[in-house]
Protein backbone atom coordinates (compact mmCIF):
# COMPACT_ATOMS: atom_id res chain seq x y z
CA UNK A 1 0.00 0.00 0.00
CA UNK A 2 1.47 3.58 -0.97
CA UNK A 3 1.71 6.19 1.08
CA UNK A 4 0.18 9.44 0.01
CA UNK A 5 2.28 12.15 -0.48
CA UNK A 6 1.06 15.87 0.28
CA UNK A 7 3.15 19.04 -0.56
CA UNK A 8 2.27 22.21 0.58
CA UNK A 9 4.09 25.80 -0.40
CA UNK A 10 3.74 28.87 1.50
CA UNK A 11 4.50 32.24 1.17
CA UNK A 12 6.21 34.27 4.00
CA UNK A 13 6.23 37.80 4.60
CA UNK A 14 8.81 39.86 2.74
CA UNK A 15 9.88 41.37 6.01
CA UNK A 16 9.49 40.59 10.09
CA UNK A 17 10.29 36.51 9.47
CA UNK A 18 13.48 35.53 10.40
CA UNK A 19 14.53 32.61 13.04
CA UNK A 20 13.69 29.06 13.94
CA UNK A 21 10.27 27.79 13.02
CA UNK A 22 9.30 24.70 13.63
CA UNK A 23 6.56 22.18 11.17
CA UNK A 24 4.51 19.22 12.13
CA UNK A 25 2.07 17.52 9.73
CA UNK A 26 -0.98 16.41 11.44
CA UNK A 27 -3.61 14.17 9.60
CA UNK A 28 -7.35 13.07 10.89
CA UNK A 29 -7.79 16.70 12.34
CA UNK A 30 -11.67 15.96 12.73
CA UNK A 31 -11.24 12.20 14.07
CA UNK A 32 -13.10 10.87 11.09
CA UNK A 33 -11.52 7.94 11.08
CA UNK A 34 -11.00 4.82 13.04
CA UNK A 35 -7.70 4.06 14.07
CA UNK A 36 -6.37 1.26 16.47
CA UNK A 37 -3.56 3.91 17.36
CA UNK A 38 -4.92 7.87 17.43
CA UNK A 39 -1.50 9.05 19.01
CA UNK A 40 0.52 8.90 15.80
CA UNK A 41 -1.46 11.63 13.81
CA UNK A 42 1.10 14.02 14.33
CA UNK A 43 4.49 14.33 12.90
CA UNK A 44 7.43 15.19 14.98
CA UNK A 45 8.27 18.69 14.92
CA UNK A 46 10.92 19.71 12.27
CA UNK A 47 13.10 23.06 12.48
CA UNK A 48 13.53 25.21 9.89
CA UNK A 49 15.98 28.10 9.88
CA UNK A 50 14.28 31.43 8.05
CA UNK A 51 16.73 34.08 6.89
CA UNK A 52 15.93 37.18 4.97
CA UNK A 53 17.61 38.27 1.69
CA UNK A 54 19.69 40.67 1.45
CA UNK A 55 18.10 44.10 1.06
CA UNK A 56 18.74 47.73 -0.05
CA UNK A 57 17.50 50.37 2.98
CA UNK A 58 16.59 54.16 1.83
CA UNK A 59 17.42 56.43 4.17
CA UNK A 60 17.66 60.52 4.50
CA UNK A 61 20.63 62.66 5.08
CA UNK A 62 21.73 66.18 5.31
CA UNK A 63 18.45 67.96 5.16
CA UNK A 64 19.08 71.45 4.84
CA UNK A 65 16.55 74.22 4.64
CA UNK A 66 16.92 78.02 4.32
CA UNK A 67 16.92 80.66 7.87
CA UNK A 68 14.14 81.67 6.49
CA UNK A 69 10.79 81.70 4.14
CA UNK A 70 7.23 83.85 3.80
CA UNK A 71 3.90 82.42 3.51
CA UNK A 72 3.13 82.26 -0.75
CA UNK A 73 6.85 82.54 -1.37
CA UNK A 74 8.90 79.23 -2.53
CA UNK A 75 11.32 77.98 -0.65
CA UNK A 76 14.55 75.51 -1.75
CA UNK A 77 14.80 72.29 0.99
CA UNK A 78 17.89 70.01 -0.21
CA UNK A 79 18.72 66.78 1.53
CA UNK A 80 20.36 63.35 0.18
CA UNK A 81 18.82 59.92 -0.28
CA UNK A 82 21.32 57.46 0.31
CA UNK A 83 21.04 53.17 0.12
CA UNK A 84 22.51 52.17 3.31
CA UNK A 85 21.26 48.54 2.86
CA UNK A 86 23.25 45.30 1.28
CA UNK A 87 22.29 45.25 -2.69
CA UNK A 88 21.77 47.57 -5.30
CA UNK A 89 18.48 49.32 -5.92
CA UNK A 90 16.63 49.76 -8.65
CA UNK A 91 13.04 51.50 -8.65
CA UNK A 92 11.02 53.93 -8.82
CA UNK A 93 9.29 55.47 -5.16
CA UNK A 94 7.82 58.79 -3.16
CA UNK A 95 9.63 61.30 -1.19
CA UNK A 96 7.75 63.62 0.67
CA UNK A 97 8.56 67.18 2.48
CA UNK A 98 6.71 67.95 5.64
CA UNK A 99 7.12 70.37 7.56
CA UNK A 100 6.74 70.27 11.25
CA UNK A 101 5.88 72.60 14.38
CA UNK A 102 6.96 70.40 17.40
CA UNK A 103 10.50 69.42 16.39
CA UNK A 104 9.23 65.51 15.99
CA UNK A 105 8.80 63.21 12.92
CA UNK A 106 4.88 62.70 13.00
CA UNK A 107 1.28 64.07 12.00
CA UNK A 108 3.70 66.74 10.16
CA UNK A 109 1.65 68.84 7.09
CA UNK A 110 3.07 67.44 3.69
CA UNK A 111 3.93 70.16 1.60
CA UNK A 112 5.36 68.28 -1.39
CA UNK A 113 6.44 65.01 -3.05
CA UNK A 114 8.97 64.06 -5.45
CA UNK A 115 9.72 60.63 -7.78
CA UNK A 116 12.60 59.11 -7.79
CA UNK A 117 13.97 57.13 -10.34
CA UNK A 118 16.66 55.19 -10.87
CA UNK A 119 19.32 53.53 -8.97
CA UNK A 120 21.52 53.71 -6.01
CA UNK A 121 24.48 51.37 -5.03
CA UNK A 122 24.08 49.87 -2.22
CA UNK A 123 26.79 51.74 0.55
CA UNK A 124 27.50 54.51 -2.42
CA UNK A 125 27.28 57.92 -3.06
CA UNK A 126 23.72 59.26 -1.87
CA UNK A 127 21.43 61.50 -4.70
CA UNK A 128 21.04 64.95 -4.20
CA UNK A 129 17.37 66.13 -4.43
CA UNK A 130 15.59 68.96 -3.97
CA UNK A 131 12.01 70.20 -3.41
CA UNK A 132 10.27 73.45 -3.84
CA UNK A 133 8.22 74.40 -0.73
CA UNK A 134 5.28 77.08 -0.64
CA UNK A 135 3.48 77.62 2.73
CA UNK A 136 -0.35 78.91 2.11
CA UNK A 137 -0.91 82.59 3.46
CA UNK A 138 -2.90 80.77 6.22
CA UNK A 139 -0.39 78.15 7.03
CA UNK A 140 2.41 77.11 9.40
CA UNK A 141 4.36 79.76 11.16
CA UNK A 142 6.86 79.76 13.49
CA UNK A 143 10.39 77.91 13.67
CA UNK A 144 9.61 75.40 11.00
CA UNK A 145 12.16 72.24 10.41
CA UNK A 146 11.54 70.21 7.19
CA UNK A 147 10.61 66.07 7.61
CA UNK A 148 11.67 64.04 4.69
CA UNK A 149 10.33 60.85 3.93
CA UNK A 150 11.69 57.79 1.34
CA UNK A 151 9.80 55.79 -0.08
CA UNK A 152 6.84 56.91 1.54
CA UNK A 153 4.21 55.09 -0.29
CA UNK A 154 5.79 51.42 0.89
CA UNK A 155 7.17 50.57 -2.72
CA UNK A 156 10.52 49.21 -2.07
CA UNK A 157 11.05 46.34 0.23
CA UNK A 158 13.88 47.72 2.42
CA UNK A 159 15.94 46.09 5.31
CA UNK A 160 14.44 48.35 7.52
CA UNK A 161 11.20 50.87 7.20
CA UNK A 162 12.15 52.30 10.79
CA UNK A 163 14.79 54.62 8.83
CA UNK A 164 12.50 56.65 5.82
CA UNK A 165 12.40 59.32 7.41
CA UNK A 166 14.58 62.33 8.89
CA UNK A 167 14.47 65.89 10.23
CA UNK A 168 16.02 69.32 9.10
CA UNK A 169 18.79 70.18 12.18
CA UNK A 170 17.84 73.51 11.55
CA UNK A 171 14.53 75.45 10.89
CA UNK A 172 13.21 77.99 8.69
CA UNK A 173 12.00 81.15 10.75
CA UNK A 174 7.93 81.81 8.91
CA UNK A 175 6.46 84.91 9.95
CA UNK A 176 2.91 84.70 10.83
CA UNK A 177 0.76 86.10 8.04
């Protein structure tokens, strides 16, 4: 008498899985049917070892944004985009420019976005971009600093999404209007 033979594939996440897993088969779930022995149903467990591929990981740099700026006037903010992750990276993704009242990376007021194409070694030179940057009449004043985010529509599959995102050092000074 054969043995059946069952294969299963499954599909893991492209990030958060890495480490020892362990498999067991189990057959007659439901107890359907009669067996002289109803302890062997269940395979012993087997480990498998789950490792993540290499990856490329965006990440900001050197934002730098002017002393200052007036409401319906735009402004210049420069930063770099650089791969700090393992392989090469080829795409096409979103950058955004916030801009932000409380110093934090969060619920900022995105001003702009930009697309990127193209490629960046992985541990090379970082791309320069730019945005232009108009606050409304009736918008943010105050000591503004400038949030940039990679990537920020989730495209690329990165080594770490923790790391999209950085603030200006400095700020640029907006009168209230």
């Amino acid at each position: 008498l054969a043995t059946p033979q069952v294969r299963r594939e499954y599909l893991l996440p492209a990030t958060g899985t890495e480490g020892t897993f362990y498999l067991y088969a189990r057959t007659d779930t439901t107890g359907q049917v009669a067996e002289s022995n109803e302890g062997n149903n269940v395979s012993p467990l087997a480990a498998i070892a789950v490792t993540q591929p290499p990856r490329a990981d965006l990440v900001v740099e050197d934002i730098v944004v002017p002393a200052t700026a007036t409401p319906g006037v735009p402004f210049t903010v420069s930063w770099k985009t650089r791969n700090a992750g393992a392989v090469d990276l080829t795409g096409t993704w979103v950058e955004t420019v916030a801009l932000s009242i409380d110093d934090t990376i969060g619920s900022d007021v995105v001003h702009t976005s930009v697309n990127f194409a193209g490629t960046l070694t992985a541990g090379g030179p970082a791309a320069e971009r730019s945005a232009q940057v108009t606050i409304p009449l009736d918008g943010l004043a105050g000591a503004l600093r400038a949030v940039v985010t990679t990537d920020a529509g989730g495209a690329i599959t990165e080594a770490s999404e923790l790391n999209n995102a950085a603030i200006s050092a400095g700020s640029v000074a907006v009168p209230l209007q």
